[in-house]
C-alpha atoms as a PDB file:
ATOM      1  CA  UNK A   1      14.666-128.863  71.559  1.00  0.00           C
ATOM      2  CA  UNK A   2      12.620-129.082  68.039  1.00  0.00           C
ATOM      3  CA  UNK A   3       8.736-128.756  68.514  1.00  0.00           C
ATOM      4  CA  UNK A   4       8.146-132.364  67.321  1.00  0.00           C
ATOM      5  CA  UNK A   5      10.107-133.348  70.814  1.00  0.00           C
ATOM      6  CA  UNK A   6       8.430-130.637  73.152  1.00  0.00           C
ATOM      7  CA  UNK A   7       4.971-132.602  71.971  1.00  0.00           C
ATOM      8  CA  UNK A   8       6.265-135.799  72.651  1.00  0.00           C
ATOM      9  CA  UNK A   9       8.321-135.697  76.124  1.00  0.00           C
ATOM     10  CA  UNK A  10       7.869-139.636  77.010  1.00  0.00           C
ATOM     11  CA  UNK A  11      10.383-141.832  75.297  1.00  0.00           C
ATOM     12  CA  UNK A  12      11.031-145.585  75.502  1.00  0.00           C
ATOM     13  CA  UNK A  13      14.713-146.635  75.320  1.00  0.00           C
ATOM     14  CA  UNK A  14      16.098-149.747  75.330  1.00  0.00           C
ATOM     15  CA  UNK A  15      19.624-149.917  77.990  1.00  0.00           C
ATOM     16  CA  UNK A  16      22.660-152.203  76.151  1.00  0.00           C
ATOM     17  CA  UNK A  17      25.127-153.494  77.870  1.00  0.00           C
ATOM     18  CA  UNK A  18      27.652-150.696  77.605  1.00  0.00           C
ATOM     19  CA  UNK A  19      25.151-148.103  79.387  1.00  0.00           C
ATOM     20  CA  UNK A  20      24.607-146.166  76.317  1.00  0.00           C
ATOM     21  CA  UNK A  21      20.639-145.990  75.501  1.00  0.00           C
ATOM     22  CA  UNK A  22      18.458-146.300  72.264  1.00  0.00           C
ATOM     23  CA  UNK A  23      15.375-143.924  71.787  1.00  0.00           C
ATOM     24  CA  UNK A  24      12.924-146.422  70.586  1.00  0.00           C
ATOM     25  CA  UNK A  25      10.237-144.013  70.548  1.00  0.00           C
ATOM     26  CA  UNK A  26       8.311-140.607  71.513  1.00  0.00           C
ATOM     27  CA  UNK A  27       4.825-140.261  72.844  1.00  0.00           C
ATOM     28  CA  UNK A  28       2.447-137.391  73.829  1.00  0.00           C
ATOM     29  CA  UNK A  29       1.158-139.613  76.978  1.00  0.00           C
ATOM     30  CA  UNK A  30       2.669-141.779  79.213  1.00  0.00           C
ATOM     31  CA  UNK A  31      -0.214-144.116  78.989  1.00  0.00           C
ATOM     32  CA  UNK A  32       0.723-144.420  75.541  1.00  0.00           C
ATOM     33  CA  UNK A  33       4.348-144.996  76.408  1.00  0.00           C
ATOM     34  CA  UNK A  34       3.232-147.826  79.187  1.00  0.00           C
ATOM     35  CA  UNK A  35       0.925-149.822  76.322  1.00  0.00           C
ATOM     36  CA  UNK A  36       3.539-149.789  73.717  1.00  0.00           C
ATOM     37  CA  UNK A  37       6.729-150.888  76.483  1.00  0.00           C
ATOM     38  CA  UNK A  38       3.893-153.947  77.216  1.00  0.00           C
ATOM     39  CA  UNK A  39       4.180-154.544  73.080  1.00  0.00           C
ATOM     40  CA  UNK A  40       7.867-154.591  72.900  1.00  0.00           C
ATOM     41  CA  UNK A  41       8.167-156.876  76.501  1.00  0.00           C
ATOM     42  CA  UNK A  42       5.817-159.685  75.028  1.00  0.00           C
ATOM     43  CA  UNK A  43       7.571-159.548  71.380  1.00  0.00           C
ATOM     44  CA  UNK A  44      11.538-159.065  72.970  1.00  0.00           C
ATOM     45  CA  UNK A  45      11.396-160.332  76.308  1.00  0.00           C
ATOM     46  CA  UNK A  46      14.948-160.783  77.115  1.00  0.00           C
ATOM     47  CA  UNK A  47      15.831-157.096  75.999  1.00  0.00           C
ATOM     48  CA  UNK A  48      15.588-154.038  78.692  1.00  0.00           C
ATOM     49  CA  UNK A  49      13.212-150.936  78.007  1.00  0.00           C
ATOM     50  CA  UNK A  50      12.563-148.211  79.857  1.00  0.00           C
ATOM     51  CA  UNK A  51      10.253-145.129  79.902  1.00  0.00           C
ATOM     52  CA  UNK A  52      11.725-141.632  80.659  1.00  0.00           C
ATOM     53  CA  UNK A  53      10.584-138.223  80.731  1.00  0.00           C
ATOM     54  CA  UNK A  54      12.060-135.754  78.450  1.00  0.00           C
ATOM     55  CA  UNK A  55      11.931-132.652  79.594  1.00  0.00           C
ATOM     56  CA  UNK A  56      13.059-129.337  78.292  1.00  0.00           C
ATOM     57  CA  UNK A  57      15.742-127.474  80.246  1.00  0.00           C
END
């Protein structure tokens, strides 16, 4: 796992159809993550986000 990752653990992804997943983007805080998934609801509001937790194994 490259530092830039280990600093930013929460990701948004957006789900497609086929179960495969699309990093959106990394944040340092979930907070962070939360405000921004908020962003991308009101602008894409038939699309499906999620926020995950990255951690390093």
């Amino acid at each position: 796992m490259t530092y830039f990752k280990q600093l930013h653990p929460w990701c948004i992804v957006r789900t497609l159809p086929s179960k495969e997943c699309i990093l959106i983007a990394r944040f340092r805080r979930r907070d962070d993550a939360l405000a921004y998934l908020e962003v991308l609801r009101t602008k894409m509001n038939r699309t499906e986000f999620m926020v995950m937790f990255n951690h390093q194994n």
